[in-house]
PDB file of N, CA and C in Angstrom:
ATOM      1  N   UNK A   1      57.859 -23.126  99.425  1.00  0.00           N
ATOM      2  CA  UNK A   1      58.533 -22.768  98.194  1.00  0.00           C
ATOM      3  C   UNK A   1      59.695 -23.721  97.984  1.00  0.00           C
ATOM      4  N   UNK A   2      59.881 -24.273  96.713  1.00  0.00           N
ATOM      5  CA  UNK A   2      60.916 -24.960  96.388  1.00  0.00           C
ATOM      6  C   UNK A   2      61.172 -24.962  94.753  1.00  0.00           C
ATOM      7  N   UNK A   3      62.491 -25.425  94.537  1.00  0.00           N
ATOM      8  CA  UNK A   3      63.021 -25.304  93.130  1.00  0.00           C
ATOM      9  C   UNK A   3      61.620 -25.296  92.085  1.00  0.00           C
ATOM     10  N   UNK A   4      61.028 -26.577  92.241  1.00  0.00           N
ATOM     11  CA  UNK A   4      59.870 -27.021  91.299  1.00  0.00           C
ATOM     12  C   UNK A   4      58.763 -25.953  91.402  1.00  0.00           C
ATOM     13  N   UNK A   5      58.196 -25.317  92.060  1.00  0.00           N
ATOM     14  CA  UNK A   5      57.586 -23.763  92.460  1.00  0.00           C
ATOM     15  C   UNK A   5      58.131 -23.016  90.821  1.00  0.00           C
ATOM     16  N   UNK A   6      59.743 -22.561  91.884  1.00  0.00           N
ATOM     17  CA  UNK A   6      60.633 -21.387  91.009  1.00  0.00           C
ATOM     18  C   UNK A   6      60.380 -21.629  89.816  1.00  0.00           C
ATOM     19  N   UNK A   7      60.545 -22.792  88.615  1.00  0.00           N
ATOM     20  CA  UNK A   7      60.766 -23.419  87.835  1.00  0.00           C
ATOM     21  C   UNK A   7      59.747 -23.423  86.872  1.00  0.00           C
ATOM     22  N   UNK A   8      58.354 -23.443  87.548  1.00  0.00           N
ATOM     23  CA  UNK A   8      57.422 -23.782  86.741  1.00  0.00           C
ATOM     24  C   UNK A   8      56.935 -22.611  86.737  1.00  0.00           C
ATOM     25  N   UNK A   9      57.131 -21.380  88.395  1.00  0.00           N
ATOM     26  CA  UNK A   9      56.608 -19.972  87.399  1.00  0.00           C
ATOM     27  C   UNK A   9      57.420 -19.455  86.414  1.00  0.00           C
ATOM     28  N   UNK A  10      58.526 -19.545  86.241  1.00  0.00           N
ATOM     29  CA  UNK A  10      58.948 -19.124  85.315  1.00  0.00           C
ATOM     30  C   UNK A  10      59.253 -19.699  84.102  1.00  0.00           C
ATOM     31  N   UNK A  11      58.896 -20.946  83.951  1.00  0.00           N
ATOM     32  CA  UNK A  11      58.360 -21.628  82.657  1.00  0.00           C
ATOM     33  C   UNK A  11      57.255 -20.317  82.012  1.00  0.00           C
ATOM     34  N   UNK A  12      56.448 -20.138  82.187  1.00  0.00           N
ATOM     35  CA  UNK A  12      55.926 -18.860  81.435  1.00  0.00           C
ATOM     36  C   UNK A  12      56.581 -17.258  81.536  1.00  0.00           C
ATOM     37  N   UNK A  13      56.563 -17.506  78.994  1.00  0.00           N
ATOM     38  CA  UNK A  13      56.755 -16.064  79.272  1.00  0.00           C
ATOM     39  C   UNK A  13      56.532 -15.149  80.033  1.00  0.00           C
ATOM     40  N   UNK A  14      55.215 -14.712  80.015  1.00  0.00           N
ATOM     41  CA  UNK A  14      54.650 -13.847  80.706  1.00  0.00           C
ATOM     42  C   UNK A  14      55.219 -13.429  81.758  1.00  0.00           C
ATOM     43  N   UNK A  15      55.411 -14.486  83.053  1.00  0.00           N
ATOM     44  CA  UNK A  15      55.743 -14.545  84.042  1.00  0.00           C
ATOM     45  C   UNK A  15      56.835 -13.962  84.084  1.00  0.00           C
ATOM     46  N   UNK A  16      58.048 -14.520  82.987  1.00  0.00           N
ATOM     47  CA  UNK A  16      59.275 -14.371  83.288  1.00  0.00           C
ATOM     48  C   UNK A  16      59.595 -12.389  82.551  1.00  0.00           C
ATOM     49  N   UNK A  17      58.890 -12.216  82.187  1.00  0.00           N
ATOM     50  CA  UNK A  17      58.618 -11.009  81.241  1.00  0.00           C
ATOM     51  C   UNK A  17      58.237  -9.810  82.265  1.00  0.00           C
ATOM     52  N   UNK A  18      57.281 -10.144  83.483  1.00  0.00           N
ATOM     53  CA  UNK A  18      56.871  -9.914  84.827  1.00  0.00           C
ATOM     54  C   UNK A  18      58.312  -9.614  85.869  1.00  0.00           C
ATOM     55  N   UNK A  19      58.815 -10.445  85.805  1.00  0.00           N
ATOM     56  CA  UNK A  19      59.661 -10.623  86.571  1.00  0.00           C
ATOM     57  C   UNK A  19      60.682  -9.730  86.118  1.00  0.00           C
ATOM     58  N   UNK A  20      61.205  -9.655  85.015  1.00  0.00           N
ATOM     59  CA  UNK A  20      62.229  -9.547  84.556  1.00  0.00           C
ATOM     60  C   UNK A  20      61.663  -7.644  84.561  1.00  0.00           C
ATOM     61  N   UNK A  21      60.459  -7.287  84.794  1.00  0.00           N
ATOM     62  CA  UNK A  21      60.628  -5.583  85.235  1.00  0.00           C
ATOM     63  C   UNK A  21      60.541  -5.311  86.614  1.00  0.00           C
ATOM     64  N   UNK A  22      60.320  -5.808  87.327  1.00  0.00           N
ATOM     65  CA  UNK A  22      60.349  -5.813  88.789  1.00  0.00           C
ATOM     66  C   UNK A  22      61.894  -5.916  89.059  1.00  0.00           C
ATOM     67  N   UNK A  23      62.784  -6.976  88.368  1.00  0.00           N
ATOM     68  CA  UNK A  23      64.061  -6.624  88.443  1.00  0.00           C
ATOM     69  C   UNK A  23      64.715  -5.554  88.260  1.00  0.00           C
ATOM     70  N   UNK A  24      64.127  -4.939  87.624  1.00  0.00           N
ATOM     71  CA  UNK A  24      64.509  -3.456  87.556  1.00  0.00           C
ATOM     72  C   UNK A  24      64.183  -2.311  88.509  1.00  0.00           C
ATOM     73  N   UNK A  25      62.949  -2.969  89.126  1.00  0.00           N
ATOM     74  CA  UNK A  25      62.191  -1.691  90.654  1.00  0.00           C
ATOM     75  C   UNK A  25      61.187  -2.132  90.760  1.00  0.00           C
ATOM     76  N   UNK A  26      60.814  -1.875  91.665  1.00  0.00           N
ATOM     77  CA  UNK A  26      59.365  -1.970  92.629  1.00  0.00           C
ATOM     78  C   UNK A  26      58.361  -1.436  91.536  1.00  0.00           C
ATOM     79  N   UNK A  27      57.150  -1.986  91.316  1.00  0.00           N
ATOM     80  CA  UNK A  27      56.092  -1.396  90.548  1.00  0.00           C
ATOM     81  C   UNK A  27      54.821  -1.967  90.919  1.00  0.00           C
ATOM     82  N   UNK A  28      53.750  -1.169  90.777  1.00  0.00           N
ATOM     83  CA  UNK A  28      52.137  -1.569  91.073  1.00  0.00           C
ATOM     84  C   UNK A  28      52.162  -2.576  89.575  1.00  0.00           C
ATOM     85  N   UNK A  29      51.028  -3.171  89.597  1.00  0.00           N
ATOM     86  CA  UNK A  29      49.747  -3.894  88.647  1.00  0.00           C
ATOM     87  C   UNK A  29      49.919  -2.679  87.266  1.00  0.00           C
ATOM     88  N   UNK A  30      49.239  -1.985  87.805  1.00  0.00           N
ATOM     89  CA  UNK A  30      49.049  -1.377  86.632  1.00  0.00           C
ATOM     90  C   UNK A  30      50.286  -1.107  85.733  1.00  0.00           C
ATOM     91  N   UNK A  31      51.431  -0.402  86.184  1.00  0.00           N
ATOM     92  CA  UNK A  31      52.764  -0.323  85.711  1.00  0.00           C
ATOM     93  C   UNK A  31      53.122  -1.387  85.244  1.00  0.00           C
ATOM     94  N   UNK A  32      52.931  -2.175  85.803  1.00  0.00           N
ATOM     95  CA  UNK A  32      53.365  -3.579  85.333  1.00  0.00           C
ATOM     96  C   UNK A  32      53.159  -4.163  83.994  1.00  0.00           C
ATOM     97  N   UNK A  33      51.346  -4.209  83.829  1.00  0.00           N
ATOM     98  CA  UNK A  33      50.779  -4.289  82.868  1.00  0.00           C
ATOM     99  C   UNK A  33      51.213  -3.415  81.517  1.00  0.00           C
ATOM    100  N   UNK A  34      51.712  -2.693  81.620  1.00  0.00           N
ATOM    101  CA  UNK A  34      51.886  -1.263  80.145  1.00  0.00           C
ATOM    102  C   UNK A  34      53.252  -1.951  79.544  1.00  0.00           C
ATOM    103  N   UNK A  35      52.801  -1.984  78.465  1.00  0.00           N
ATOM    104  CA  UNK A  35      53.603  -2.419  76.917  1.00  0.00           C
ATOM    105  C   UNK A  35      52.930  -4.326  76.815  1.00  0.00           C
ATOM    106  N   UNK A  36      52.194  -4.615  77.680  1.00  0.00           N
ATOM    107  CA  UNK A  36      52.043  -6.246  78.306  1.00  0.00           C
ATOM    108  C   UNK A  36      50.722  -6.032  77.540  1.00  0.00           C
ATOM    109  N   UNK A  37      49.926  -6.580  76.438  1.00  0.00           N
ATOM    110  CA  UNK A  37      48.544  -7.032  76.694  1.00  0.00           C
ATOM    111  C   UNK A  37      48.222  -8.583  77.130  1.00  0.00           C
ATOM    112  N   UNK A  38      47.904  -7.675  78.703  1.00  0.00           N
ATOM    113  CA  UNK A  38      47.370  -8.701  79.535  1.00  0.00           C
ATOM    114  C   UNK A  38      46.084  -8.332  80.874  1.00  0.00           C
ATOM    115  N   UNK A  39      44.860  -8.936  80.820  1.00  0.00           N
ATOM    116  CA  UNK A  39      43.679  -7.796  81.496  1.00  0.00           C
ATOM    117  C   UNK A  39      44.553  -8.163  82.966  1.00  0.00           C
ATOM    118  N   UNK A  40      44.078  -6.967  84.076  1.00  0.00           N
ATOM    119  CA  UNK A  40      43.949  -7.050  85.206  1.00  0.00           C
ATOM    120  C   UNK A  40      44.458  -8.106  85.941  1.00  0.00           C
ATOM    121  N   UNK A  41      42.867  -9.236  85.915  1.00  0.00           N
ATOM    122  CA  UNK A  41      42.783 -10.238  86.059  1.00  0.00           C
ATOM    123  C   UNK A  41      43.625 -11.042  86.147  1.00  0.00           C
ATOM    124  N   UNK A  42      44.769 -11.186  84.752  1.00  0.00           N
ATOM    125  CA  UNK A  42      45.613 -12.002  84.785  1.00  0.00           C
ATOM    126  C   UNK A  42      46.706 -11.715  84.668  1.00  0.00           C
ATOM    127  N   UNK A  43      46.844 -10.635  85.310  1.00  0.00           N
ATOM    128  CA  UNK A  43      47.960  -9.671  85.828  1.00  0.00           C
ATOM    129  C   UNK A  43      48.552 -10.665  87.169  1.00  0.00           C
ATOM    130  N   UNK A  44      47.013  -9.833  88.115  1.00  0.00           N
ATOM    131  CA  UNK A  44      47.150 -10.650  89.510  1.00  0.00           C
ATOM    132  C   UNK A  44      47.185 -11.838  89.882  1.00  0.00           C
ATOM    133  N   UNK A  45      46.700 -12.741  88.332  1.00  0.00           N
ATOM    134  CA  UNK A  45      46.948 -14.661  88.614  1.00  0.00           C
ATOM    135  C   UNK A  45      48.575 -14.517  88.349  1.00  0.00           C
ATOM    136  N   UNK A  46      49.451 -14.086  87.440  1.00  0.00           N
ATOM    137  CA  UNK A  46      50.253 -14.200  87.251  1.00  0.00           C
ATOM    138  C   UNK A  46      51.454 -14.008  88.739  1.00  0.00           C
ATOM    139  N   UNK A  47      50.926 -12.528  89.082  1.00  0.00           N
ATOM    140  CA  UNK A  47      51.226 -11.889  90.323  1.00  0.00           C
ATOM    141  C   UNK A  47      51.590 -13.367  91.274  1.00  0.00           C
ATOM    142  N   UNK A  48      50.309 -13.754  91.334  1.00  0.00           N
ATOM    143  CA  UNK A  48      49.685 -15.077  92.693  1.00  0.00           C
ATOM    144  C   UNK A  48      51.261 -15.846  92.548  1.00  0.00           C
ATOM    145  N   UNK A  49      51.183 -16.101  91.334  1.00  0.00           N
ATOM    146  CA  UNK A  49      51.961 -17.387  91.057  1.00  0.00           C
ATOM    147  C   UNK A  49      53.393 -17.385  91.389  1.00  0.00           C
ATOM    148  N   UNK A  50      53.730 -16.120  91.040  1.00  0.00           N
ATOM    149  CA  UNK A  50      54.999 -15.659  91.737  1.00  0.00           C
ATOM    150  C   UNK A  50      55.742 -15.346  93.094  1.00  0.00           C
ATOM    151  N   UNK A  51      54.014 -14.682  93.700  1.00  0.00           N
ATOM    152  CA  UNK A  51      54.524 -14.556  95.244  1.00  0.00           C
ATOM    153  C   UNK A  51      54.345 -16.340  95.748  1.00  0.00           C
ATOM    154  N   UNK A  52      53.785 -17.007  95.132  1.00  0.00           N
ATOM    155  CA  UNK A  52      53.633 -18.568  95.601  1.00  0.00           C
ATOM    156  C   UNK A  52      55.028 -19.067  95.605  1.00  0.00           C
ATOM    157  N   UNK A  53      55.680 -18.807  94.798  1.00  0.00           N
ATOM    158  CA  UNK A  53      56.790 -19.619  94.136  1.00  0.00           C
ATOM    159  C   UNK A  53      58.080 -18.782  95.050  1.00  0.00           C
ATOM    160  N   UNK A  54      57.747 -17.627  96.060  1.00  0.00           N
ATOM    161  CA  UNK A  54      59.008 -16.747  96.551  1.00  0.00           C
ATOM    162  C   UNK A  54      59.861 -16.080  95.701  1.00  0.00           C
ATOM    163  N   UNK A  55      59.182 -15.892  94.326  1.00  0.00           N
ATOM    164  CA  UNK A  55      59.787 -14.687  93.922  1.00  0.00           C
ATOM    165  C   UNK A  55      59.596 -13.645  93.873  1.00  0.00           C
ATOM    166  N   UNK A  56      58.390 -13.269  94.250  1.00  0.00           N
ATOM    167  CA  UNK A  56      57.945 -11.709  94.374  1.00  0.00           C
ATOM    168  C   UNK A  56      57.385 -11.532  95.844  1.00  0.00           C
ATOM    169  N   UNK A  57      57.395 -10.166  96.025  1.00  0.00           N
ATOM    170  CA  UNK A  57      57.030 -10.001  97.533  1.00  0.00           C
ATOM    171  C   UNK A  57      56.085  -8.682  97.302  1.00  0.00           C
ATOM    172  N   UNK A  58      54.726  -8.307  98.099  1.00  0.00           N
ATOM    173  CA  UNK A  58      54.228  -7.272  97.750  1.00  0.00           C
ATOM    174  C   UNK A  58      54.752  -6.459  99.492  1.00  0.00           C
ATOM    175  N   UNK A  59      54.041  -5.056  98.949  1.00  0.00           N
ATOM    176  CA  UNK A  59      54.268  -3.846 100.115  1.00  0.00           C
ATOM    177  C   UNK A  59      53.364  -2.845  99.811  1.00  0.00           C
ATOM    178  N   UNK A  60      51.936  -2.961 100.540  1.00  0.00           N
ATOM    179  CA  UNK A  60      50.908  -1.751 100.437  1.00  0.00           C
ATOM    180  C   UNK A  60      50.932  -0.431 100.613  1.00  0.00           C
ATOM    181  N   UNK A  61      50.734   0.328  99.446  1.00  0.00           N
ATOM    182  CA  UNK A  61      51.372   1.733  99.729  1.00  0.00           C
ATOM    183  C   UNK A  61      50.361   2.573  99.863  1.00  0.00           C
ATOM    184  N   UNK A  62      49.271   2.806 100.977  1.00  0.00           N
ATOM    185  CA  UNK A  62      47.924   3.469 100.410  1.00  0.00           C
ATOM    186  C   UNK A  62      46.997   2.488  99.818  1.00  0.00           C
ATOM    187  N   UNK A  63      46.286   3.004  98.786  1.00  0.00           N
ATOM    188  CA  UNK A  63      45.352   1.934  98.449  1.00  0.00           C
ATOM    189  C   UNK A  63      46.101   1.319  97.221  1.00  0.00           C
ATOM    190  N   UNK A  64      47.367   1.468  96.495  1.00  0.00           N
ATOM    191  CA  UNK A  64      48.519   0.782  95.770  1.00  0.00           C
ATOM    192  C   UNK A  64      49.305  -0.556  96.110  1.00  0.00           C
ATOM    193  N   UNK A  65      49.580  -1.811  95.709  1.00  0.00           N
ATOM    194  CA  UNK A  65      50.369  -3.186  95.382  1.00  0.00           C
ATOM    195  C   UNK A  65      51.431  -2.482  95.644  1.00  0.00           C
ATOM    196  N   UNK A  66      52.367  -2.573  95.437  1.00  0.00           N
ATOM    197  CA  UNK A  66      53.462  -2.489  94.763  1.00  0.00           C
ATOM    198  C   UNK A  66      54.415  -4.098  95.201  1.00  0.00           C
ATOM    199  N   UNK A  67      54.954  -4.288  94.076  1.00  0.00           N
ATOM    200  CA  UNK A  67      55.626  -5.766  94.143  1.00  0.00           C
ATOM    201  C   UNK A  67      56.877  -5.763  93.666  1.00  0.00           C
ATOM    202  N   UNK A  68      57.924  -6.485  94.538  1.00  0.00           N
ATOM    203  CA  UNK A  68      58.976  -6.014  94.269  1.00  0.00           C
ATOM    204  C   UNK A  68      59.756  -7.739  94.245  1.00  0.00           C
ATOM    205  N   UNK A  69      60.749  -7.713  93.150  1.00  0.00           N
ATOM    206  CA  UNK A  69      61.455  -9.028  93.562  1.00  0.00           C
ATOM    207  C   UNK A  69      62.011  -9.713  95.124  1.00  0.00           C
ATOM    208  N   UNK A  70      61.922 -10.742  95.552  1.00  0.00           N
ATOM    209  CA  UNK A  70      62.192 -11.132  96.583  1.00  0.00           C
ATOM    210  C   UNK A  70      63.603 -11.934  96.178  1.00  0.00           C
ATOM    211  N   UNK A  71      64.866 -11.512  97.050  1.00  0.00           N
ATOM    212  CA  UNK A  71      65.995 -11.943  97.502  1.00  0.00           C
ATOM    213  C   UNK A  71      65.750 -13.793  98.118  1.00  0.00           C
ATOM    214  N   UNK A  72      64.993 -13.592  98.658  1.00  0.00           N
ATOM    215  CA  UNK A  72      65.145 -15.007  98.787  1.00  0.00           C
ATOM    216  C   UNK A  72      64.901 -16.642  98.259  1.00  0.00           C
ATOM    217  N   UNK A  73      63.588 -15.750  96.835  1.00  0.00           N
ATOM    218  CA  UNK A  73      63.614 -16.807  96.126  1.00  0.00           C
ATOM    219  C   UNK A  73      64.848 -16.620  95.299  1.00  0.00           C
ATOM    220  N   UNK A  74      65.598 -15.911  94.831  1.00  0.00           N
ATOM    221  CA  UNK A  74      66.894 -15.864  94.371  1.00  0.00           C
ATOM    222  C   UNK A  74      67.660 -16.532  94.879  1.00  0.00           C
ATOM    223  N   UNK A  75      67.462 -16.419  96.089  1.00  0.00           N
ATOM    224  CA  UNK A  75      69.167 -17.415  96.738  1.00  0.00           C
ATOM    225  C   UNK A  75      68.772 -18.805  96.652  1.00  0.00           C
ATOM    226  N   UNK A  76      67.476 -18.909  96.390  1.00  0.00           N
ATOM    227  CA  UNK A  76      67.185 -20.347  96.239  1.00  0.00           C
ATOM    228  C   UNK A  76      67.791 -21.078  94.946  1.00  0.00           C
ATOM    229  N   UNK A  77      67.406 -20.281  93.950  1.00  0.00           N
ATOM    230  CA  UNK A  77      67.459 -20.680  92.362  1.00  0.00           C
ATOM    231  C   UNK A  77      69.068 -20.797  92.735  1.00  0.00           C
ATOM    232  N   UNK A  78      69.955 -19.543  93.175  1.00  0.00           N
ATOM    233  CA  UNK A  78      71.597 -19.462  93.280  1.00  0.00           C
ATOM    234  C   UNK A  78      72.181 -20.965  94.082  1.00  0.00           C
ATOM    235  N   UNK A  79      71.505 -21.370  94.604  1.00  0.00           N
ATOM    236  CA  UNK A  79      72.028 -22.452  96.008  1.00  0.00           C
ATOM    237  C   UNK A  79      71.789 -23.362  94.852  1.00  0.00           C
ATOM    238  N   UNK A  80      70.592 -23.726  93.785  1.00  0.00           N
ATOM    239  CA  UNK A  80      70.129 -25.082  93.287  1.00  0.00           C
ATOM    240  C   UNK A  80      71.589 -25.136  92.038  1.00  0.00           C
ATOM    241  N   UNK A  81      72.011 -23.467  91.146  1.00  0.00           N
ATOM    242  CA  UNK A  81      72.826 -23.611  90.039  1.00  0.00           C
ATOM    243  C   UNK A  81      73.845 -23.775  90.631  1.00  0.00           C
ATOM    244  N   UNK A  82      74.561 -23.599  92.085  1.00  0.00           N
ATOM    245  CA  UNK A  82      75.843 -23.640  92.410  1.00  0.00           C
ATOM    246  C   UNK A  82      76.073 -24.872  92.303  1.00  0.00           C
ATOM    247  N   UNK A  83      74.950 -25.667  92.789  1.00  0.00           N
ATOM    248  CA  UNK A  83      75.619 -27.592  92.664  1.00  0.00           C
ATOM    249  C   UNK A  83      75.759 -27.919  91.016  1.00  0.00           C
ATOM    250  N   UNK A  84      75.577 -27.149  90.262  1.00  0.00           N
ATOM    251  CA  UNK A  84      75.834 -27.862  89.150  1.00  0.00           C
ATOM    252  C   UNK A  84      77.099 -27.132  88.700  1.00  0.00           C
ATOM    253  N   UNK A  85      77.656 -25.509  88.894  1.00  0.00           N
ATOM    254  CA  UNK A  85      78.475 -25.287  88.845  1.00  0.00           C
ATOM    255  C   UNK A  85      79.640 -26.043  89.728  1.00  0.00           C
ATOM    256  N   UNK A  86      79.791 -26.482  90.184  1.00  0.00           N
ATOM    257  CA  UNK A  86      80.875 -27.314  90.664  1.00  0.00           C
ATOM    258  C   UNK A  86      80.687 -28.858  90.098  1.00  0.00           C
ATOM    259  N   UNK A  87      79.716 -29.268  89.387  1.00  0.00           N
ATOM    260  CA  UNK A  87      79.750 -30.406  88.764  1.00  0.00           C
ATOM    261  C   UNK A  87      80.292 -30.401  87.564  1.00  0.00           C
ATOM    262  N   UNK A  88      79.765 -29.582  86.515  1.00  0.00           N
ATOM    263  CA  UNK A  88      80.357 -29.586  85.340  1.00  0.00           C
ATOM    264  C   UNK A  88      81.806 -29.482  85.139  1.00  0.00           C
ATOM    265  N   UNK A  89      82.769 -28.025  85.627  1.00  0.00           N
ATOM    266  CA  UNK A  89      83.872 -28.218  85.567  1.00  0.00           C
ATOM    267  C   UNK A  89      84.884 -29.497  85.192  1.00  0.00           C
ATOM    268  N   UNK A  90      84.463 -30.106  86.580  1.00  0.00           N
ATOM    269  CA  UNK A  90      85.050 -31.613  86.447  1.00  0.00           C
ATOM    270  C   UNK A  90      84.704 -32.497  85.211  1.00  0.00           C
ATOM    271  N   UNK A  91      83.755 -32.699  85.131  1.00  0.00           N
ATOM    272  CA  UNK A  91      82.915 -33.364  84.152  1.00  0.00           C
ATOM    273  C   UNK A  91      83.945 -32.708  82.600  1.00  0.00           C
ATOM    274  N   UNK A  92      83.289 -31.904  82.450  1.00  0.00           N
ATOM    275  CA  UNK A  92      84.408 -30.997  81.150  1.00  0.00           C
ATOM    276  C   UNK A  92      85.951 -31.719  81.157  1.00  0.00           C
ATOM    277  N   UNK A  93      86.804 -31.411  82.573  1.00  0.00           N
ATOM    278  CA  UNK A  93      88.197 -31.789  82.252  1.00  0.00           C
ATOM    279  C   UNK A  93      88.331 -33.073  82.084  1.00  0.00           C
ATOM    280  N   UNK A  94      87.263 -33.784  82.629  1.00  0.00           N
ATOM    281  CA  UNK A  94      87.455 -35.148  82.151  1.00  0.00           C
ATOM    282  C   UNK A  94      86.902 -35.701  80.551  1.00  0.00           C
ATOM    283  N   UNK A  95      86.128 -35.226  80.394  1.00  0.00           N
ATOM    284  CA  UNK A  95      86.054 -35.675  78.681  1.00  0.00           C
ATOM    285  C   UNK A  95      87.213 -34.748  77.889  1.00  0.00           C
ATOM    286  N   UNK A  96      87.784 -33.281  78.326  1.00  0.00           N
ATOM    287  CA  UNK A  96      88.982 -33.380  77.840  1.00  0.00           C
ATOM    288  C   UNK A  96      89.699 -34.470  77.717  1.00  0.00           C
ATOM    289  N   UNK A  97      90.345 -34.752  79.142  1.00  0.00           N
ATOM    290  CA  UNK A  97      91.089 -36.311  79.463  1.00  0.00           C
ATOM    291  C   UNK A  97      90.750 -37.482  78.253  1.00  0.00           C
ATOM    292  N   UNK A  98      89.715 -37.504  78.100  1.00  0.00           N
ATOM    293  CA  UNK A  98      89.214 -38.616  77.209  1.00  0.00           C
ATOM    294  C   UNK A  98      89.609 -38.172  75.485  1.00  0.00           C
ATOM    295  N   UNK A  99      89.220 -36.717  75.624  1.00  0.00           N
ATOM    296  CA  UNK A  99      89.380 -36.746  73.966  1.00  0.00           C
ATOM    297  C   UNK A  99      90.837 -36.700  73.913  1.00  0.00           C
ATOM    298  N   UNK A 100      91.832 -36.442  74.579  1.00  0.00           N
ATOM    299  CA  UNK A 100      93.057 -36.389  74.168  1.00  0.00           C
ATOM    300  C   UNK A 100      94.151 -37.725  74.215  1.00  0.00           C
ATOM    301  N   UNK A 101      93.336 -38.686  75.165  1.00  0.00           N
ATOM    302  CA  UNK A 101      93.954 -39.980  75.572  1.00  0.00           C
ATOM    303  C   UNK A 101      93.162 -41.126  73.723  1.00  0.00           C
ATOM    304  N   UNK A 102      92.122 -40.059  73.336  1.00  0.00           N
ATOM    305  CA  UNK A 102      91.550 -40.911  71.966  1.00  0.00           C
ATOM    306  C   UNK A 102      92.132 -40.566  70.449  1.00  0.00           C
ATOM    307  N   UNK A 103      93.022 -39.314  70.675  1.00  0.00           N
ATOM    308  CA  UNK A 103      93.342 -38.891  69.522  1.00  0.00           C
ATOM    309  C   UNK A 103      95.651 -39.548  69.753  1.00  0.00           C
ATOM    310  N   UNK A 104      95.896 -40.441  70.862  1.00  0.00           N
ATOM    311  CA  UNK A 104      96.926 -40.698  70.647  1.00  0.00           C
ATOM    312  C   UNK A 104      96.757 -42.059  70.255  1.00  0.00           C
TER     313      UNK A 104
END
């Protein structure tokens, strides 16, 4: 798993639409699917793509999925935005610097 993984599953709606209820709790396929028209099928490709990428993690409950967001593709995505949060700042006060050294 790496950034380019994270990145490209969640380049699709769908995916990110997926994701974004699991952020909310643990849920089977089927739960998943309701308000979604999307068959089965491409429920569980979608599913694939996510546990590929370390953002989702499943846990068999009986003969039930259930899939729940994974913490660790998170800290991944968090570790990749922190380097840019400490880049920009700087970047910003310095074209301040610039626009104010252009308007004297």
């Amino acid at each position: 798993m790496n950034e380019n993984d994270i990145f490209k599953a969640l380049a699709d709606p769908t995916r990110r639409a997926i994701f974004e209820k699991l952020a909310i709790g643990s849920m089977n396929a089927s739960a998943l699917r309701e308000g979604m028209q999307i068959s089965q099928s491409a429920m569980s490709q979608h599913l694939a793509v996510l546990r590929h990428a370390g953002l989702v993690c499943e846990e068999r409950q009986g003969r039930f999925v259930n899939y729940e967001v994974d913490p660790q593709g998170l800290a991944l995505i968090a570790r990749w935005l922190d380097k840019y949060r400490a880049f920009w700042p700087a970047q910003i006060d310095k074209l301040n610097i610039l626009l104010k050294d252009m308007d004297q």
